[in-house]
C-alpha atoms as a PDB file:
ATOM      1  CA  UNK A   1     -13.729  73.421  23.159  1.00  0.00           C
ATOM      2  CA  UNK A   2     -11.435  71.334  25.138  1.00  0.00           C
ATOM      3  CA  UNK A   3      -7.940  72.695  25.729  1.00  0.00           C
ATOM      4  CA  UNK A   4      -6.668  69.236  24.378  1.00  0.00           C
ATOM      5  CA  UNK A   5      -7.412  70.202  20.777  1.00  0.00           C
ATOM      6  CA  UNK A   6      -5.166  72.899  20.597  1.00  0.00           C
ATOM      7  CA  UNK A   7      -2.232  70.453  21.212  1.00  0.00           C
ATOM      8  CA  UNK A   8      -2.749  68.775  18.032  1.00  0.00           C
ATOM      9  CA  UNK A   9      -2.164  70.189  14.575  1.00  0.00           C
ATOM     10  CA  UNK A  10      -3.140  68.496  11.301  1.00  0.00           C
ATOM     11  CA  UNK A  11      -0.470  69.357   8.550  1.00  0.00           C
ATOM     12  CA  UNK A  12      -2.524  67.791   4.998  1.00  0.00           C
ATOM     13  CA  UNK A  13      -1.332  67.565   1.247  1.00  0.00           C
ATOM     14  CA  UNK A  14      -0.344  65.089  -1.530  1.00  0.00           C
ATOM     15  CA  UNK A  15       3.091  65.033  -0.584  1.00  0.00           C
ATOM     16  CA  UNK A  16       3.779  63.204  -4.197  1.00  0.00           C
ATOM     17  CA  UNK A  17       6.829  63.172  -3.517  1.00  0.00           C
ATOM     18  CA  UNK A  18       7.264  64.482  -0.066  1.00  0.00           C
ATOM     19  CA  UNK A  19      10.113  67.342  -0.039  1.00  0.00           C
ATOM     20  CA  UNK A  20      13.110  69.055   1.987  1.00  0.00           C
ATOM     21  CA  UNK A  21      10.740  71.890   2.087  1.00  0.00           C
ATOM     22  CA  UNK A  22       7.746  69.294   3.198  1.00  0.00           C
ATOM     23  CA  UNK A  23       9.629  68.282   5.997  1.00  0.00           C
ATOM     24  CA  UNK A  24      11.095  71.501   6.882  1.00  0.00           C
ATOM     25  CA  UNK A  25       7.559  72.370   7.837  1.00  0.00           C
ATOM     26  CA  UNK A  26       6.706  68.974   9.978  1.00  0.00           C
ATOM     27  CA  UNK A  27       9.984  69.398  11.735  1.00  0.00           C
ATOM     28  CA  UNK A  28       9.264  72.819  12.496  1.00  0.00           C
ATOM     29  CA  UNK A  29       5.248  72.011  13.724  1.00  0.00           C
ATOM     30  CA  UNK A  30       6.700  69.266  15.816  1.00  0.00           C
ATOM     31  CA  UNK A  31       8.597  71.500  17.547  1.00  0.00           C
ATOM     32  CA  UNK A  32       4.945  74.256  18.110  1.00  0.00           C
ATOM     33  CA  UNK A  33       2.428  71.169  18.719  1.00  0.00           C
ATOM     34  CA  UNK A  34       2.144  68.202  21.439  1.00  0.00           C
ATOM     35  CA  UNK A  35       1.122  66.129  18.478  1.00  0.00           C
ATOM     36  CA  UNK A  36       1.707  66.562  14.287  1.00  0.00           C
ATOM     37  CA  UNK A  37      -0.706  64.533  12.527  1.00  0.00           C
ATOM     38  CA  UNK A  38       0.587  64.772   8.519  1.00  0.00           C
ATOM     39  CA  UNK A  39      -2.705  63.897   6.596  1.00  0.00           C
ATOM     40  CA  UNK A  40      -1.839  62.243   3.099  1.00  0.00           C
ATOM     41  CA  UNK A  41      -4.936  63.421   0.700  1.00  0.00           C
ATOM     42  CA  UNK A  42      -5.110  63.202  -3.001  1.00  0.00           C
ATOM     43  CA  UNK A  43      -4.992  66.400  -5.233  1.00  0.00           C
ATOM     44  CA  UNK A  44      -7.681  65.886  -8.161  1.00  0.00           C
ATOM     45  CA  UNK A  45      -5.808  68.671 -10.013  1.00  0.00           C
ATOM     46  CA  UNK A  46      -3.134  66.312 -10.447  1.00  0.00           C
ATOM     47  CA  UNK A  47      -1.412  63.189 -11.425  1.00  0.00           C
ATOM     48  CA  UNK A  48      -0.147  60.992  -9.182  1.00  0.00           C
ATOM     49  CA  UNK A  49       3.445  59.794  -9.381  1.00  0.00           C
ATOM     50  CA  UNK A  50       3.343  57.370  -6.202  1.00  0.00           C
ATOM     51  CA  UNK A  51       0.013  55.949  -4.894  1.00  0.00           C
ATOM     52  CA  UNK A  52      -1.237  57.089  -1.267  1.00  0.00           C
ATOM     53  CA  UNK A  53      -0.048  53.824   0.186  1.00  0.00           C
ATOM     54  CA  UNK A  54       3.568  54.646  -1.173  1.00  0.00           C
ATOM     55  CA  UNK A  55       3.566  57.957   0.146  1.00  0.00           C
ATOM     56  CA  UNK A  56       2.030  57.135   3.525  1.00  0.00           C
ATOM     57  CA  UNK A  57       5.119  54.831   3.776  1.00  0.00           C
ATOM     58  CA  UNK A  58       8.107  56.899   2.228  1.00  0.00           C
ATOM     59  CA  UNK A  59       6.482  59.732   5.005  1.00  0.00           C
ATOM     60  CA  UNK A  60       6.437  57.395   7.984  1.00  0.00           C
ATOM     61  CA  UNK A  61      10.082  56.642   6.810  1.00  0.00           C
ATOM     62  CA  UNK A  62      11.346  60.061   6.316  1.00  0.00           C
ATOM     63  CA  UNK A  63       9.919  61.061   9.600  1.00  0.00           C
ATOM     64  CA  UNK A  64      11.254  57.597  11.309  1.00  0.00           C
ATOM     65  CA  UNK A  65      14.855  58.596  10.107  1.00  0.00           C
ATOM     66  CA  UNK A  66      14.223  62.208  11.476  1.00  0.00           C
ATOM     67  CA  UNK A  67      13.361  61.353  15.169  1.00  0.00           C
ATOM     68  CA  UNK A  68      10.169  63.387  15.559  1.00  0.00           C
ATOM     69  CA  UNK A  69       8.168  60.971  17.822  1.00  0.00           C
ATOM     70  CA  UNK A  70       5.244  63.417  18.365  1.00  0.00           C
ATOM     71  CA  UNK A  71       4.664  63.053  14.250  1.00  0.00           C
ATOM     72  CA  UNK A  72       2.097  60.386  13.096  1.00  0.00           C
ATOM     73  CA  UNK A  73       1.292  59.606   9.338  1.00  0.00           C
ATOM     74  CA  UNK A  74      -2.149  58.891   7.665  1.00  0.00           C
ATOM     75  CA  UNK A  75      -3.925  58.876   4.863  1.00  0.00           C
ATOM     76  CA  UNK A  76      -7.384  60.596   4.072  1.00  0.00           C
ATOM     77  CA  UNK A  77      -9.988  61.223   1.367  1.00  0.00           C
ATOM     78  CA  UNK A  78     -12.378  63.882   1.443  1.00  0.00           C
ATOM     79  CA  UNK A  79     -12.168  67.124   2.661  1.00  0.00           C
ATOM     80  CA  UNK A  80      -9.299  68.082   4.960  1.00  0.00           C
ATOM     81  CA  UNK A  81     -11.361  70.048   7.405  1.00  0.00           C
ATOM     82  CA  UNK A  82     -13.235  66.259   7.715  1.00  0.00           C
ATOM     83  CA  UNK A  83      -9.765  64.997   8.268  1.00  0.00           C
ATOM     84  CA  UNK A  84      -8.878  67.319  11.076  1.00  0.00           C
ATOM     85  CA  UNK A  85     -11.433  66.873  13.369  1.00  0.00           C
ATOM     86  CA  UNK A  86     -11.163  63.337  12.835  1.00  0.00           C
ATOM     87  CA  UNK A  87      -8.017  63.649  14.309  1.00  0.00           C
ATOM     88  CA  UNK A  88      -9.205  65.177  17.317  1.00  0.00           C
ATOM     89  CA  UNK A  89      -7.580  68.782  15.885  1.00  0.00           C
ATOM     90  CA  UNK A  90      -9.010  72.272  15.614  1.00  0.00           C
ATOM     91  CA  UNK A  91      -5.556  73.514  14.551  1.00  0.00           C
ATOM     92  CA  UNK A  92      -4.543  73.105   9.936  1.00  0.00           C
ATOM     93  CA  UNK A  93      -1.167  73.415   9.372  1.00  0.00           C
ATOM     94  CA  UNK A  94       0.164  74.923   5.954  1.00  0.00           C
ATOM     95  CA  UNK A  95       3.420  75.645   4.565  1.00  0.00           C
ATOM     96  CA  UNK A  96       3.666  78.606   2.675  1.00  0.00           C
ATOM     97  CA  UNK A  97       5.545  79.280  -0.403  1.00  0.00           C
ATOM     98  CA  UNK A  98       6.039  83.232  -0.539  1.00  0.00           C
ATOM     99  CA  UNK A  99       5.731  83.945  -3.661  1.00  0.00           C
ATOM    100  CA  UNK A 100       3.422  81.317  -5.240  1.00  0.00           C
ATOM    101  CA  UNK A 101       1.240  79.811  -2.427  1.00  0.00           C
ATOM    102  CA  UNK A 102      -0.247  82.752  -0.795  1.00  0.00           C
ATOM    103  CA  UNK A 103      -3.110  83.482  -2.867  1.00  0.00           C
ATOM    104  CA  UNK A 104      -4.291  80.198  -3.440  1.00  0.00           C
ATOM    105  CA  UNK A 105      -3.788  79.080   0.688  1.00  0.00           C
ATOM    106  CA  UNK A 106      -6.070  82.184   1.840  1.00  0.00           C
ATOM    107  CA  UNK A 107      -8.640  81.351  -0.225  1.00  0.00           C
ATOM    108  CA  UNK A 108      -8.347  77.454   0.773  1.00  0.00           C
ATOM    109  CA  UNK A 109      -8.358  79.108   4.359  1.00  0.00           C
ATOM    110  CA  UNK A 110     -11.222  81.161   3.898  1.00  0.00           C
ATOM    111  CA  UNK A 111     -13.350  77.915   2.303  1.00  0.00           C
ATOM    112  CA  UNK A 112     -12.409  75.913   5.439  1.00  0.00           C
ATOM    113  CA  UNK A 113     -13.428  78.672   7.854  1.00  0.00           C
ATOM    114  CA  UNK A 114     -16.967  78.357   5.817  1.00  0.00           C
ATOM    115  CA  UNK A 115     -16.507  74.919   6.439  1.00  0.00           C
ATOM    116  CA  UNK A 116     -15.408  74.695   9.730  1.00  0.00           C
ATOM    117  CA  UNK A 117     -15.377  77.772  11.773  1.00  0.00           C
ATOM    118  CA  UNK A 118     -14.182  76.138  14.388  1.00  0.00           C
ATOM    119  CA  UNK A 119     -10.819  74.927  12.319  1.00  0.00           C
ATOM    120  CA  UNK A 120      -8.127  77.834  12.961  1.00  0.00           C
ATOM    121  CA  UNK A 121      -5.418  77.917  10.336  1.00  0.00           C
ATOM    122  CA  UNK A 122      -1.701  78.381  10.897  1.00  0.00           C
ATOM    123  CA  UNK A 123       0.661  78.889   8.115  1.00  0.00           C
ATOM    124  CA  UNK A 124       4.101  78.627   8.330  1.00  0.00           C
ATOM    125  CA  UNK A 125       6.444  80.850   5.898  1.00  0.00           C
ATOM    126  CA  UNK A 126       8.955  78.079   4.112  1.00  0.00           C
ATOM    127  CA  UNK A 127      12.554  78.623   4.685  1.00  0.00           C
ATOM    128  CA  UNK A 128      14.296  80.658   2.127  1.00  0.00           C
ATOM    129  CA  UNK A 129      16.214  77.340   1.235  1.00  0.00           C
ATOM    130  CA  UNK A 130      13.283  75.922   0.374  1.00  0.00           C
ATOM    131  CA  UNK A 131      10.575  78.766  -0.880  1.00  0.00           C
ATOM    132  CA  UNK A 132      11.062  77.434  -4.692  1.00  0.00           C
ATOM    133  CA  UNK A 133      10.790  73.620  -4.269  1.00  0.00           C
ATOM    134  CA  UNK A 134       7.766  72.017  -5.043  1.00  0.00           C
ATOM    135  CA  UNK A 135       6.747  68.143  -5.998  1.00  0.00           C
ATOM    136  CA  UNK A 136       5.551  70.093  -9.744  1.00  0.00           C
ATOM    137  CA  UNK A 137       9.257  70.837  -9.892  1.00  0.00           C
ATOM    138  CA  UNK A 138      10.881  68.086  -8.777  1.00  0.00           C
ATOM    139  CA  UNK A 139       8.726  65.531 -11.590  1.00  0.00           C
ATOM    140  CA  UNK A 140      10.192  67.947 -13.992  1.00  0.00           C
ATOM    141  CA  UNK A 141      13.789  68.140 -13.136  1.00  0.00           C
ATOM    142  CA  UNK A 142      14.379  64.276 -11.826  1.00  0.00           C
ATOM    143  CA  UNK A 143      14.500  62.587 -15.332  1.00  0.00           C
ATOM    144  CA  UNK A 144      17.208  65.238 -15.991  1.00  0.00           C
ATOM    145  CA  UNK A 145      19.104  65.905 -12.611  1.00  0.00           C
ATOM    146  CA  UNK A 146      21.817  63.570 -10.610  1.00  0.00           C
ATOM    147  CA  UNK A 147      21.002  61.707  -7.340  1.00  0.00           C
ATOM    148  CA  UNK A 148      23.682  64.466  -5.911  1.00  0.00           C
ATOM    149  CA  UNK A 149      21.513  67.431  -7.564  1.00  0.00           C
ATOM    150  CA  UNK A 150      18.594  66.221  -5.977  1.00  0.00           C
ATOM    151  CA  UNK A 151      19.898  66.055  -2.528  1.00  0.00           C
ATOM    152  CA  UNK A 152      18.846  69.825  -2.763  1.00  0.00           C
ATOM    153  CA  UNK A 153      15.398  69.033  -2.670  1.00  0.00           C
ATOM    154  CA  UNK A 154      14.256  65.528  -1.714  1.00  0.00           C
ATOM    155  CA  UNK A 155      15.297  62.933   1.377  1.00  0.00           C
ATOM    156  CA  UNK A 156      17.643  60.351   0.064  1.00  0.00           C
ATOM    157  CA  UNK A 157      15.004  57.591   0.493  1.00  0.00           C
ATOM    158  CA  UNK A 158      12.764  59.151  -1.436  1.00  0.00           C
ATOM    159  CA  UNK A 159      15.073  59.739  -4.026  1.00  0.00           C
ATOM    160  CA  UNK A 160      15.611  56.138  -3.946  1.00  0.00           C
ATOM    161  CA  UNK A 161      12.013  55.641  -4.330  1.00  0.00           C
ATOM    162  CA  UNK A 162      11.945  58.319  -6.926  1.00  0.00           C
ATOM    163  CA  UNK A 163      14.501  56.314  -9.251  1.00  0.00           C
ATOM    164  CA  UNK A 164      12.809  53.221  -9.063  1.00  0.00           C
ATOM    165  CA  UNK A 165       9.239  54.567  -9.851  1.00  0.00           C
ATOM    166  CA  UNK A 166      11.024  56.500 -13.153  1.00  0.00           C
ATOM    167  CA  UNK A 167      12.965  52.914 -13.977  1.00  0.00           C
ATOM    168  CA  UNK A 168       9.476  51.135 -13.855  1.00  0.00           C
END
């Protein structure tokens, strides 16, 4: 393998809506890879609040405002091991959850290394700040919870973004 690959990392998920603990982890893989490729995909297993063009853009936004130049957004169907080496990438990045993510990401590892053996895995552990916040939980508290209350947990464009898609 060229020694190229290992300077890009793929980071994938629905990102519906994309989080404080979401970017946590692309800030924190800009900082580890040359290059941070954030893969949009869509989750089967769920509902979609925004469509993937909407979250491709509220990402590229988010990321804009945060001034991580080595961080490109895109969107992708299919599997995510697909995704990564169309990128160029040998290396998926995952955020981990402690307590409910493990399980379920080292079996999701193990399928991609069956997949792709070629495709290492690197998880990083979410930031106690952040280990409880997921999109699940934020469709469930926004109808309920102030624009201040979710400051906590989203980027203030997307909870812009978030509004208008509940006033629609």
């Amino acid at each position: 393998m060229p020694a190229a690959q290992f300077h890009t990392a793929v980071y994938t998920g629905s990102f519906d809506p994309i989080t404080l603990g979401h970017l946590n982890v692309i800030e924190r893989g800009s900082r580890l890879f040359d290059k941070l490729v954030v893969g949009v995909g869509i989750n089967v297993e769920k509902t979609a609040m925004f469509s993937s063009e909407e979250r491709v853009h509220l990402l590229s936004r988010v990321i804009a405002s945060s001034g991580m130049e080595n961080v490109e957004v895109a969107s992708f169907t299919g599997l995510a091991v697909n995704f990564v080496r169309q990128c160029k990438a040998r290396i998926m990045l995952r955020g981990v959850r402690p307590l409910t993510d493990i399980e379920a990401e080292f079996t999701m590892m193990l399928a991609n290394r069956q997949l792709d053996e070629d495709i290492e895995t690197v998880f990083l552990m979410a930031d106690t700040t952040y280990s409880h916040v997921s999109s699940s939980l934020i469709k469930q508290i926004a109808p309920l919870a102030s624009d201040e209350s979710l400051e906590k947990f989203l980027p203030p464009l997307v909870i812009k973004a978030l509004r208008e898609k509940m006033d629609s």
